[in-house]
N, C-alpha and C. Protein backbone atom coordinates (compact mmCIF):
# COMPACT_ATOMS: atom_id res chain seq x y z
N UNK A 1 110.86 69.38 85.19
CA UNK A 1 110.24 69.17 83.89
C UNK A 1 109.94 67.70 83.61
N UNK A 2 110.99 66.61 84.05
CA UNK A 2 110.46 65.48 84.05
C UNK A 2 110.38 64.61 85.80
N UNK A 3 109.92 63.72 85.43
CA UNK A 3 109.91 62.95 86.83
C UNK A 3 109.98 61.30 86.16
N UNK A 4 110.53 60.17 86.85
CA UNK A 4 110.55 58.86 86.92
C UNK A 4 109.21 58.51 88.02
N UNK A 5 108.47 57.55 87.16
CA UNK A 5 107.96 56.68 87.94
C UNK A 5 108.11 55.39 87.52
N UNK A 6 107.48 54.31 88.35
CA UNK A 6 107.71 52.81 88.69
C UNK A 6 107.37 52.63 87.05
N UNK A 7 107.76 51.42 86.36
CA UNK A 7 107.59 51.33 84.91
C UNK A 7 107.12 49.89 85.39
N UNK A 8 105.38 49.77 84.88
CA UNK A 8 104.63 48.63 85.16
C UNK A 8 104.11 47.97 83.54
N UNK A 9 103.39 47.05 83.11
CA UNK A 9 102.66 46.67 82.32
C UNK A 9 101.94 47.38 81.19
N UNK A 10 101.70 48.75 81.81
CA UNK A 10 100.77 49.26 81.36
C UNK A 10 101.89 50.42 80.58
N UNK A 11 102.87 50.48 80.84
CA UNK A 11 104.16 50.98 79.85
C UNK A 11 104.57 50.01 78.78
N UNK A 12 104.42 48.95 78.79
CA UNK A 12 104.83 48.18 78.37
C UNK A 12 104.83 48.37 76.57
N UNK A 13 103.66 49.13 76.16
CA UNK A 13 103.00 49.35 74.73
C UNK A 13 103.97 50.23 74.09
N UNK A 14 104.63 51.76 75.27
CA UNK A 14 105.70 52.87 74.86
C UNK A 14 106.87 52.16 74.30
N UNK A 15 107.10 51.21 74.90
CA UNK A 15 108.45 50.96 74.99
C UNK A 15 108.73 49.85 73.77
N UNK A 16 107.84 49.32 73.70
CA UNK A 16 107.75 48.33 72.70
C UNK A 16 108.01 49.20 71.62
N UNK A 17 107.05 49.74 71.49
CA UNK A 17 106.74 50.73 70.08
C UNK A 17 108.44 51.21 69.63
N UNK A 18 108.41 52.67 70.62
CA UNK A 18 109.98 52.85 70.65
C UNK A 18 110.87 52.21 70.57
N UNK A 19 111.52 50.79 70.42
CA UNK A 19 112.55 50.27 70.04
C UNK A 19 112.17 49.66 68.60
N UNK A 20 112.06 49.90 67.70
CA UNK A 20 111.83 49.84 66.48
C UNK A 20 112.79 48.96 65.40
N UNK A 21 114.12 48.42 65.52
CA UNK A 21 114.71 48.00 64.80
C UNK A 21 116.15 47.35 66.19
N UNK A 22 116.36 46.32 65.53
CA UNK A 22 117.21 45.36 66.56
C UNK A 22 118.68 46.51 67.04
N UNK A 23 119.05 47.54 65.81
CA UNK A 23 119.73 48.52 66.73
C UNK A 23 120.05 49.16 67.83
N UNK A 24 118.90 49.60 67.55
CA UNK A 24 117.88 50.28 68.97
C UNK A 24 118.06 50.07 69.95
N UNK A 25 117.53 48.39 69.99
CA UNK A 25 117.41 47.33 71.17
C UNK A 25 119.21 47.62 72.07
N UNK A 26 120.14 47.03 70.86
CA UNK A 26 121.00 46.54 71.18
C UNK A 26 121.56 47.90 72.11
N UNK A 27 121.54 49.34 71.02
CA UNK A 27 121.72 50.63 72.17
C UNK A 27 121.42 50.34 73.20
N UNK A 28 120.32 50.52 73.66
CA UNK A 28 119.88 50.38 74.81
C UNK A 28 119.90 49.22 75.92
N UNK A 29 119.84 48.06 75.50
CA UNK A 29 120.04 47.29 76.45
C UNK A 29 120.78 45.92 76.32
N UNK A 30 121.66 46.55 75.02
CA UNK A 30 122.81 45.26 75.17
C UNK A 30 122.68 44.17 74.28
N UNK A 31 122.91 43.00 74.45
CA UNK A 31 122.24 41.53 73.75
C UNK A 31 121.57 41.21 75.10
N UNK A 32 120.84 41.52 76.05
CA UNK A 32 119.97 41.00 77.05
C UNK A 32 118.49 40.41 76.31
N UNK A 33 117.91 41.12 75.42
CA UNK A 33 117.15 40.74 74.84
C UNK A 33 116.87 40.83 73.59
N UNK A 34 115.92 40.13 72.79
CA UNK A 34 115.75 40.07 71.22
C UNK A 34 114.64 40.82 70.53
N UNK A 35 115.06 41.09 69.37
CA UNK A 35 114.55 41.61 69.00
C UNK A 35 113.48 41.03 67.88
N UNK A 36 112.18 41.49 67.97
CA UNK A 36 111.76 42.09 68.11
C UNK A 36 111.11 41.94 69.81
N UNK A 37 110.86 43.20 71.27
CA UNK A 37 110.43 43.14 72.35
C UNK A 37 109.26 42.81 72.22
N UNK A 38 109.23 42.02 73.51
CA UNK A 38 107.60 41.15 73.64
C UNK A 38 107.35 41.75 74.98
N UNK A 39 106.05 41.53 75.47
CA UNK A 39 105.77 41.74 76.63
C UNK A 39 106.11 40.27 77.93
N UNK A 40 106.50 39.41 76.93
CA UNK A 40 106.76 38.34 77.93
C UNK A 40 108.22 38.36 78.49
N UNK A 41 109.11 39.27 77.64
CA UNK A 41 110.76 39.74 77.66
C UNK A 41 110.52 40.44 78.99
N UNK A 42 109.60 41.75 78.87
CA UNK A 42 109.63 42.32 79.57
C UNK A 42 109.34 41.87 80.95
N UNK A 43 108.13 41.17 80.88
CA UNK A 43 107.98 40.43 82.11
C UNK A 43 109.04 40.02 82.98
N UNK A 44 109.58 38.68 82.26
CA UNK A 44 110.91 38.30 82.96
C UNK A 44 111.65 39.37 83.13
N UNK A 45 112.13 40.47 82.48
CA UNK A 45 113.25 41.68 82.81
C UNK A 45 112.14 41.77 84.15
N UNK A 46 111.30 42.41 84.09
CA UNK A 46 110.65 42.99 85.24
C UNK A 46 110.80 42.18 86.30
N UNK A 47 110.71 40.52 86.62
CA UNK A 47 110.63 39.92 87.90
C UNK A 47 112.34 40.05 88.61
N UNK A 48 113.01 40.31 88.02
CA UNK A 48 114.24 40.37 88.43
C UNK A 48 114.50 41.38 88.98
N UNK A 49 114.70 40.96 90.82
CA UNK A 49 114.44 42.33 91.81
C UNK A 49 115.77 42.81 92.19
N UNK A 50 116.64 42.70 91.45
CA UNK A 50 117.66 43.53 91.21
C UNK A 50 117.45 44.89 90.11
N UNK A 51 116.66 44.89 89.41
CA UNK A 51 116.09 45.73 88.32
C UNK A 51 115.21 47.14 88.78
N UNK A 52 115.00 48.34 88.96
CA UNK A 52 114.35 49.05 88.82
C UNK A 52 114.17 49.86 87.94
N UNK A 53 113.13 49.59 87.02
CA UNK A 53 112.70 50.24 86.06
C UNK A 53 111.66 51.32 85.88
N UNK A 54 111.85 52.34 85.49
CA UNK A 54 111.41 53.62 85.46
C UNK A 54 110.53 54.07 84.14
N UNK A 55 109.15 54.70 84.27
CA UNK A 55 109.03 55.47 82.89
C UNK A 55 110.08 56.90 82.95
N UNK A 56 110.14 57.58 81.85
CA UNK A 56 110.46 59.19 81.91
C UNK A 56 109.12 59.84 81.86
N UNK A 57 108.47 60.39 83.19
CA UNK A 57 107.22 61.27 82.46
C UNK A 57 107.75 62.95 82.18
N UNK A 58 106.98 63.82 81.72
CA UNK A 58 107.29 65.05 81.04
C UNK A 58 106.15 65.39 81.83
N UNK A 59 106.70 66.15 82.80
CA UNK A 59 105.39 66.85 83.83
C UNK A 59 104.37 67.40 83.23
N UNK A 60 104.56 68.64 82.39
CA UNK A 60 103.54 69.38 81.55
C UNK A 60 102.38 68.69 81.34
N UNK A 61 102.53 67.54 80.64
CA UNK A 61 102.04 66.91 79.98
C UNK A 61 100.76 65.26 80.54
N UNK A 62 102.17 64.87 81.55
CA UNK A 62 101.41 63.67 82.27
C UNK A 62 102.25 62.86 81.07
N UNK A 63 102.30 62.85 80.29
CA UNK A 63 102.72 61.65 79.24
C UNK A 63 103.87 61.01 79.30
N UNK A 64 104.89 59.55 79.43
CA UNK A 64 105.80 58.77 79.33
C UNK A 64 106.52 59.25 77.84
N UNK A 65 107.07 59.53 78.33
CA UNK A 65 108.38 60.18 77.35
C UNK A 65 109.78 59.05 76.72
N UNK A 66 109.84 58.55 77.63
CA UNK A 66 110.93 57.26 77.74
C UNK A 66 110.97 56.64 78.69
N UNK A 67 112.14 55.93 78.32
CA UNK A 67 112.26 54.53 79.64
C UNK A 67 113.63 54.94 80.79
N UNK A 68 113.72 54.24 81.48
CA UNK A 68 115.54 54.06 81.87
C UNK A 68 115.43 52.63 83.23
N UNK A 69 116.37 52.66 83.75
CA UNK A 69 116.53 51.37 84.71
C UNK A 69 117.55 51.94 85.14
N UNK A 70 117.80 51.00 86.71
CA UNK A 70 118.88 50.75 87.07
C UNK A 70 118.97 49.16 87.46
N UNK A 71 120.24 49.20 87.18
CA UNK A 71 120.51 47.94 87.87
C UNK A 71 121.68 47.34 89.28
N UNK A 72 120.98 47.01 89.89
CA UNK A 72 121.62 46.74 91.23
C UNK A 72 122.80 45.47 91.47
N UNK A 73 124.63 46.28 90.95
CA UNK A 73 125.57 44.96 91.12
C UNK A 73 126.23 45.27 92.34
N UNK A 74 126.91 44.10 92.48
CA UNK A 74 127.25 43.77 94.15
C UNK A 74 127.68 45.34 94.69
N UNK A 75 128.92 46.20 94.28
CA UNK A 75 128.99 47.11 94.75
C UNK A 75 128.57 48.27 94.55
N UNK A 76 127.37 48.31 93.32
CA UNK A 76 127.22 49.63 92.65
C UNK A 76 125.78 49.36 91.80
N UNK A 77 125.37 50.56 90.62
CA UNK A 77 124.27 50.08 90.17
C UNK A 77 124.59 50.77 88.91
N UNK A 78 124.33 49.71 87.92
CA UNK A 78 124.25 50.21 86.53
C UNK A 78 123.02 50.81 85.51
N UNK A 79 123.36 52.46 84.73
CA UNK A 79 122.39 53.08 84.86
C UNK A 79 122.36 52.06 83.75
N UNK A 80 121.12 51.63 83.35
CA UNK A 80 120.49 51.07 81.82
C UNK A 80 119.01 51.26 80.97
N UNK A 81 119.13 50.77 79.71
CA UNK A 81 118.33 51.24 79.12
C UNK A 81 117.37 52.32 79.21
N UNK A 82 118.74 53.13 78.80
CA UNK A 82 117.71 54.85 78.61
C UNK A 82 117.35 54.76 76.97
N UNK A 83 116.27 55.03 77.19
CA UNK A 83 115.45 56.04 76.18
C UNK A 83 114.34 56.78 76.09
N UNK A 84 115.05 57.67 75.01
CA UNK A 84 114.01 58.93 75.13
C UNK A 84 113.25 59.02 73.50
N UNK A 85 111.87 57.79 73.79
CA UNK A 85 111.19 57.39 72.93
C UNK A 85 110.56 58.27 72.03
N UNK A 86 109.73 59.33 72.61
CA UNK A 86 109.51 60.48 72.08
C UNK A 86 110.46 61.67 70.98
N UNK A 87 109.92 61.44 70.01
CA UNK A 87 110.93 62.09 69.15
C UNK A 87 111.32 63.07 69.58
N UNK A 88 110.15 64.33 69.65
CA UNK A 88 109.55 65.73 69.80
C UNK A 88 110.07 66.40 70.79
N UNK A 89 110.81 64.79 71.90
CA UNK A 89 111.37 65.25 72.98
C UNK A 89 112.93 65.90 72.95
N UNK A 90 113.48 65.57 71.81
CA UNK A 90 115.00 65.47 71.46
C UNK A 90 115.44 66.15 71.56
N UNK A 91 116.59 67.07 72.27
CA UNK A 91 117.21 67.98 72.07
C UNK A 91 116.60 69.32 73.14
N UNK A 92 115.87 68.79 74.22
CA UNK A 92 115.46 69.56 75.15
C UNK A 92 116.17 69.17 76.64
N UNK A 93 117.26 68.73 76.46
CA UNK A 93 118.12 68.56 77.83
C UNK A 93 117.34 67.61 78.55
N UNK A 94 116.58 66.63 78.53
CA UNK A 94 115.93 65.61 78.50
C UNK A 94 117.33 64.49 79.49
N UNK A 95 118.21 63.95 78.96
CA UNK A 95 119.82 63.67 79.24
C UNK A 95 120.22 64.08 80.46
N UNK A 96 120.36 65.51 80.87
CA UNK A 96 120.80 65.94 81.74
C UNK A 96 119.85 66.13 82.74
N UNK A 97 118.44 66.37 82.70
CA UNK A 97 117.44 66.21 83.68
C UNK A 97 117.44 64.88 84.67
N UNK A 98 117.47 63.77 83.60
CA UNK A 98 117.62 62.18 83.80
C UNK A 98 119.28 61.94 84.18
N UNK A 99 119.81 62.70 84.26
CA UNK A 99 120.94 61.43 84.53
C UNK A 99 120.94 62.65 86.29
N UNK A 100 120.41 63.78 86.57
CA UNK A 100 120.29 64.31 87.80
C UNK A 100 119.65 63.28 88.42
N UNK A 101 118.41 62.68 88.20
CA UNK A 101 117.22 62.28 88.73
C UNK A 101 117.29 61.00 89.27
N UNK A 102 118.65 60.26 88.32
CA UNK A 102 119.13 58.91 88.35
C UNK A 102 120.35 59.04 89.39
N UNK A 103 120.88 59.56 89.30
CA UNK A 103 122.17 59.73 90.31
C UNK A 103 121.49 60.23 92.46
N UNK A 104 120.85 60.81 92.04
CA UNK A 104 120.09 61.41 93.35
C UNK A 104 119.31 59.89 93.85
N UNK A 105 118.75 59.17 92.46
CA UNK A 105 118.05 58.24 93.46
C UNK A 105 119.13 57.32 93.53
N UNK A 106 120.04 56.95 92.94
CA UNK A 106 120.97 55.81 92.98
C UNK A 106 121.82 56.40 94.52
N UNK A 107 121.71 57.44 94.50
CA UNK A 107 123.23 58.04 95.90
C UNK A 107 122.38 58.05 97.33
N UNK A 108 120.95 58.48 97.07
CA UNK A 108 120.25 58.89 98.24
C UNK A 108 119.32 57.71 98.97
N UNK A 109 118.28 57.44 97.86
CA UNK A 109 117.54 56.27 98.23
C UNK A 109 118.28 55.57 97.99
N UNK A 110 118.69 54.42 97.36
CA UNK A 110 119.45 53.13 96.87
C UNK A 110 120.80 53.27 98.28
N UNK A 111 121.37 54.38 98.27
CA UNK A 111 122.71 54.21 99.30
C UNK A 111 123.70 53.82 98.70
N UNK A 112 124.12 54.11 97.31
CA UNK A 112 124.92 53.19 96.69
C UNK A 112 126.09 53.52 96.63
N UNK A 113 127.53 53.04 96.73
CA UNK A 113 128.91 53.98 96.42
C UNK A 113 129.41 54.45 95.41
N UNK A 114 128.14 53.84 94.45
CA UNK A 114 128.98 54.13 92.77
C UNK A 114 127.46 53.61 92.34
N UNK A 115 128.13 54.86 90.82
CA UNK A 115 127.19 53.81 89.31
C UNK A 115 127.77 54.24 88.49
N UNK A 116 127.39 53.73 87.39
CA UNK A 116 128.27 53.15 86.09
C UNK A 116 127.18 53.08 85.34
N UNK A 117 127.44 53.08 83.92
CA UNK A 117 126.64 52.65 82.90
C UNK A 117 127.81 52.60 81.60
N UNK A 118 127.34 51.77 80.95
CA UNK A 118 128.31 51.33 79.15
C UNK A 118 127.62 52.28 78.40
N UNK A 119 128.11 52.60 77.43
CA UNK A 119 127.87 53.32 76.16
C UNK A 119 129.04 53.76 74.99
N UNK A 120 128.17 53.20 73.50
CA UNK A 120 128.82 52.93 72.94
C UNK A 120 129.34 54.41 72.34
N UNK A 121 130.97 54.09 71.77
CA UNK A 121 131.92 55.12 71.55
C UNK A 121 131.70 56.25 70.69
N UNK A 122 130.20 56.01 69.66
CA UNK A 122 129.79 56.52 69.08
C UNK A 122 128.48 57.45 69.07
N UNK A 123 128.43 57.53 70.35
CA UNK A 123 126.76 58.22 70.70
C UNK A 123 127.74 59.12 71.84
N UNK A 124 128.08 60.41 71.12
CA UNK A 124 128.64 61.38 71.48
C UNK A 124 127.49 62.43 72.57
N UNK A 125 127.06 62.44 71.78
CA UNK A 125 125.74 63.28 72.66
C UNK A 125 125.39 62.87 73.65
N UNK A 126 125.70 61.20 74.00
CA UNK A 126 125.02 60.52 75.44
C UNK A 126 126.19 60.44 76.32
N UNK A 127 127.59 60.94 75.58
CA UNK A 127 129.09 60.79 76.32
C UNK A 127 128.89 62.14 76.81
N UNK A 128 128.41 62.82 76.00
CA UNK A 128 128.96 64.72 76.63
C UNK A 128 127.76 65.23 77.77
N UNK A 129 126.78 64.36 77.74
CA UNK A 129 125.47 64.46 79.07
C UNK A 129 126.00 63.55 80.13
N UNK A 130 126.46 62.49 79.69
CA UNK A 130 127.42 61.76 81.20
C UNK A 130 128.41 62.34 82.24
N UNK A 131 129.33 63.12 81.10
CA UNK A 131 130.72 63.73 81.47
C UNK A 131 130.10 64.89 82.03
N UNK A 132 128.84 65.55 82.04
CA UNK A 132 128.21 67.23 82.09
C UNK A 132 127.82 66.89 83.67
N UNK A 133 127.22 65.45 83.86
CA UNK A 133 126.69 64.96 84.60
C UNK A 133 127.95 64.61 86.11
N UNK A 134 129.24 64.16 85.93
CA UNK A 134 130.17 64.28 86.08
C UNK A 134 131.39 62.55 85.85
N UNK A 135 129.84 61.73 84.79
CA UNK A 135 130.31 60.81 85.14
C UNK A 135 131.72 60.70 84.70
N UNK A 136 132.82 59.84 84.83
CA UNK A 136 134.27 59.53 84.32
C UNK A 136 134.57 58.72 83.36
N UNK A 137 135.06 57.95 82.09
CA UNK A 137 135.40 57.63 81.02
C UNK A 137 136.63 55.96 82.29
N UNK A 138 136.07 54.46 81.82
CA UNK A 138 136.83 53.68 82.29
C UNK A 138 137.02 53.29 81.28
N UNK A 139 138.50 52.93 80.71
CA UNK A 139 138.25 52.90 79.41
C UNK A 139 139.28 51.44 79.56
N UNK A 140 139.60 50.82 80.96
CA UNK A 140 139.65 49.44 81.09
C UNK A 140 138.15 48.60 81.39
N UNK A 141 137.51 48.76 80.96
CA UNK A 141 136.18 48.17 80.87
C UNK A 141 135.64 48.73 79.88
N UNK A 142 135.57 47.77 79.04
CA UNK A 142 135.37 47.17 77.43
C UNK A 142 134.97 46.61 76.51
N UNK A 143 134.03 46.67 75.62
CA UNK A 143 133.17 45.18 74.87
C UNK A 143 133.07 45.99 73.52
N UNK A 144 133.35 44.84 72.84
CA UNK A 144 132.97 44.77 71.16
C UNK A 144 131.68 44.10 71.17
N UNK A 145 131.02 44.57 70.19
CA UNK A 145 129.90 43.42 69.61
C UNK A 145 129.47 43.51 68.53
N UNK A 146 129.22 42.76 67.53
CA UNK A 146 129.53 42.69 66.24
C UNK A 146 127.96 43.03 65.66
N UNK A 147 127.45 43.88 65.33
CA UNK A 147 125.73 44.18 64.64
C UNK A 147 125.83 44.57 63.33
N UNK A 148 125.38 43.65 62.72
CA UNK A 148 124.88 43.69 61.47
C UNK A 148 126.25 44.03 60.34
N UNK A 149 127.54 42.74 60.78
CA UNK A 149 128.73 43.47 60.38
C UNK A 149 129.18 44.77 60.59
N UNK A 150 129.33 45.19 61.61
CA UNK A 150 129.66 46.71 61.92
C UNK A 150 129.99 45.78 63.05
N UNK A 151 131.57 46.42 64.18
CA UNK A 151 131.76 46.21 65.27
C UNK A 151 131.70 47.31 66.19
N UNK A 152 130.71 47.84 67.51
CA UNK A 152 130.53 48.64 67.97
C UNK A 152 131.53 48.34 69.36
N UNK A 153 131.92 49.37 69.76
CA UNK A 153 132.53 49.21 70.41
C UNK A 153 132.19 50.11 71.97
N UNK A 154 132.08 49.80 73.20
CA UNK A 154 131.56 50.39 74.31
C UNK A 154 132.27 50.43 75.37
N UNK A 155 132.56 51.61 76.14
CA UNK A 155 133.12 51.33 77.35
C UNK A 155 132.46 52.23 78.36
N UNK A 156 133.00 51.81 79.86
CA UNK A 156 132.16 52.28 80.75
C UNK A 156 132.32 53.52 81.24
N UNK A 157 131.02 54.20 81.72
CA UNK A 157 131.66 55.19 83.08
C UNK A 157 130.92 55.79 83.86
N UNK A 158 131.70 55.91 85.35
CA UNK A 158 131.14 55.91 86.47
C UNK A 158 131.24 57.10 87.65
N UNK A 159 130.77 57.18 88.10
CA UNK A 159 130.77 58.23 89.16
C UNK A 159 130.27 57.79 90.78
N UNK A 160 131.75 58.26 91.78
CA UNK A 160 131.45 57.56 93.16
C UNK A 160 130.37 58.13 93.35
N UNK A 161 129.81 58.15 95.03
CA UNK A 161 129.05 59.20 95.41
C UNK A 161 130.06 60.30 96.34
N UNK A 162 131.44 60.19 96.49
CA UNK A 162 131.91 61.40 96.97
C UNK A 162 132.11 62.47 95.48
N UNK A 163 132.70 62.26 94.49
CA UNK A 163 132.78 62.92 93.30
C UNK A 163 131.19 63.49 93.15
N UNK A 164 129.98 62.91 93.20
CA UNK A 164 128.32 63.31 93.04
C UNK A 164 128.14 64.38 94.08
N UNK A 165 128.56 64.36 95.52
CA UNK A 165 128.64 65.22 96.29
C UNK A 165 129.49 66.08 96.44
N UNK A 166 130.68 66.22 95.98
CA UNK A 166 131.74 67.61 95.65
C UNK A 166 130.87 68.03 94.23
N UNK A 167 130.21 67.40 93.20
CA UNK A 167 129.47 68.80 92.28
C UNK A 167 128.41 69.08 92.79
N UNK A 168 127.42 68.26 93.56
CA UNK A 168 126.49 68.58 94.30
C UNK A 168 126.76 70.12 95.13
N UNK A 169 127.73 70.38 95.62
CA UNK A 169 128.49 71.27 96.93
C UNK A 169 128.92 72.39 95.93
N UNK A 170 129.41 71.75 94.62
CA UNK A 170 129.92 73.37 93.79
C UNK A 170 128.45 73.81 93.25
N UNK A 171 128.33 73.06 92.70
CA UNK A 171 126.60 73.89 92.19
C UNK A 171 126.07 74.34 93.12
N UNK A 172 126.00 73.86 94.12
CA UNK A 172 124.70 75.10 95.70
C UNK A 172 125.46 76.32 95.49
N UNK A 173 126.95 76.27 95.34
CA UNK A 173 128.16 77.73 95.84
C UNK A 173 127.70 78.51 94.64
N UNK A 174 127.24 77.97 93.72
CA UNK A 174 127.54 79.04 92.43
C UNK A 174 126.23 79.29 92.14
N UNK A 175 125.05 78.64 92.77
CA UNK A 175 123.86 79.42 92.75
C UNK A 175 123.56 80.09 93.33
């Protein structure tokens, strides 16, 4: 139903649009960048070839749905800035399509032993598509950050690629 492709310039307009208020931003990609997104932010995010950045397309359709990334650290790759820009899209397992699509390319192409991604303690819905997904809860890796007087609080979690391949192995058995 969906597919990732390469996220070039010409995405650049979705994504902008979709992050709408410095919240947003910060969901998604941290204090890495400010708000309000420019295309010159993006640029620099983009030359950094540790970065692969993705649209979400929605096959049906042809249309960019959202964003996501990974990012490539010494032993592993962190999933980042997901979103699923499209309102209309919400609540159609969208989450669990993408975090399949992300793990397959992070384990298969990439070769990687692990990934990880942060998310904050309060976006339940993006904890219970991680955990569905099989990622694990590190809850010694940790960050506060203080928005708009409110302190949000985030921690990580990750999944090897032997844990990705024992659910990989139960799901074939039970289909």
């Amino acid at each position: 139903m969906i597919r990732l492709e390469q996220f070039d310039r010409g995405d650049y307009h979705n994504l902008i649009s979709w992050i709408d208020s410095e919240e947003m931003l910060v969901q998604i990609a941290g204090r890495q960048m400010q708000f309000p997104v420019t295309a010159e932010q993006l640029d620099l995010s983009q030359s950094d070839k540790n970065r692969f950045a993705f649209s979400i397309v929605w096959n049906e359709t042809n249309q960019s749905i959202g964003h996501c990334e990974l990012y490539l650290l010494e032993n592993s790759a962190r999933i980042d800035r997901i979103i699923i820009g499209d309102k209309s899209m919400k609540g159609k397992g969208i989450c669990g399509m993408l975090m399949s699509l992300l793990l397959q390319y992070g384990f298969h192409e990439l070769k990687l032993p692990m990934l990880e991604l942060n998310v904050f303690d309060w976006n339940t819905a993006a904890i219970k598509c991680y955990e569905k997904a099989g990622l694990a809860r590190n809850f010694n890796k940790t960050m506060e950050m203080e928005i708009n007087g409110r302190t949000w609080i985030a921690f990580n979690m990750f999944i090897n690629k032997h844990s990705y391949e024992r659910i990989l192995q139960n799901s074939n058995v039970q289909s």
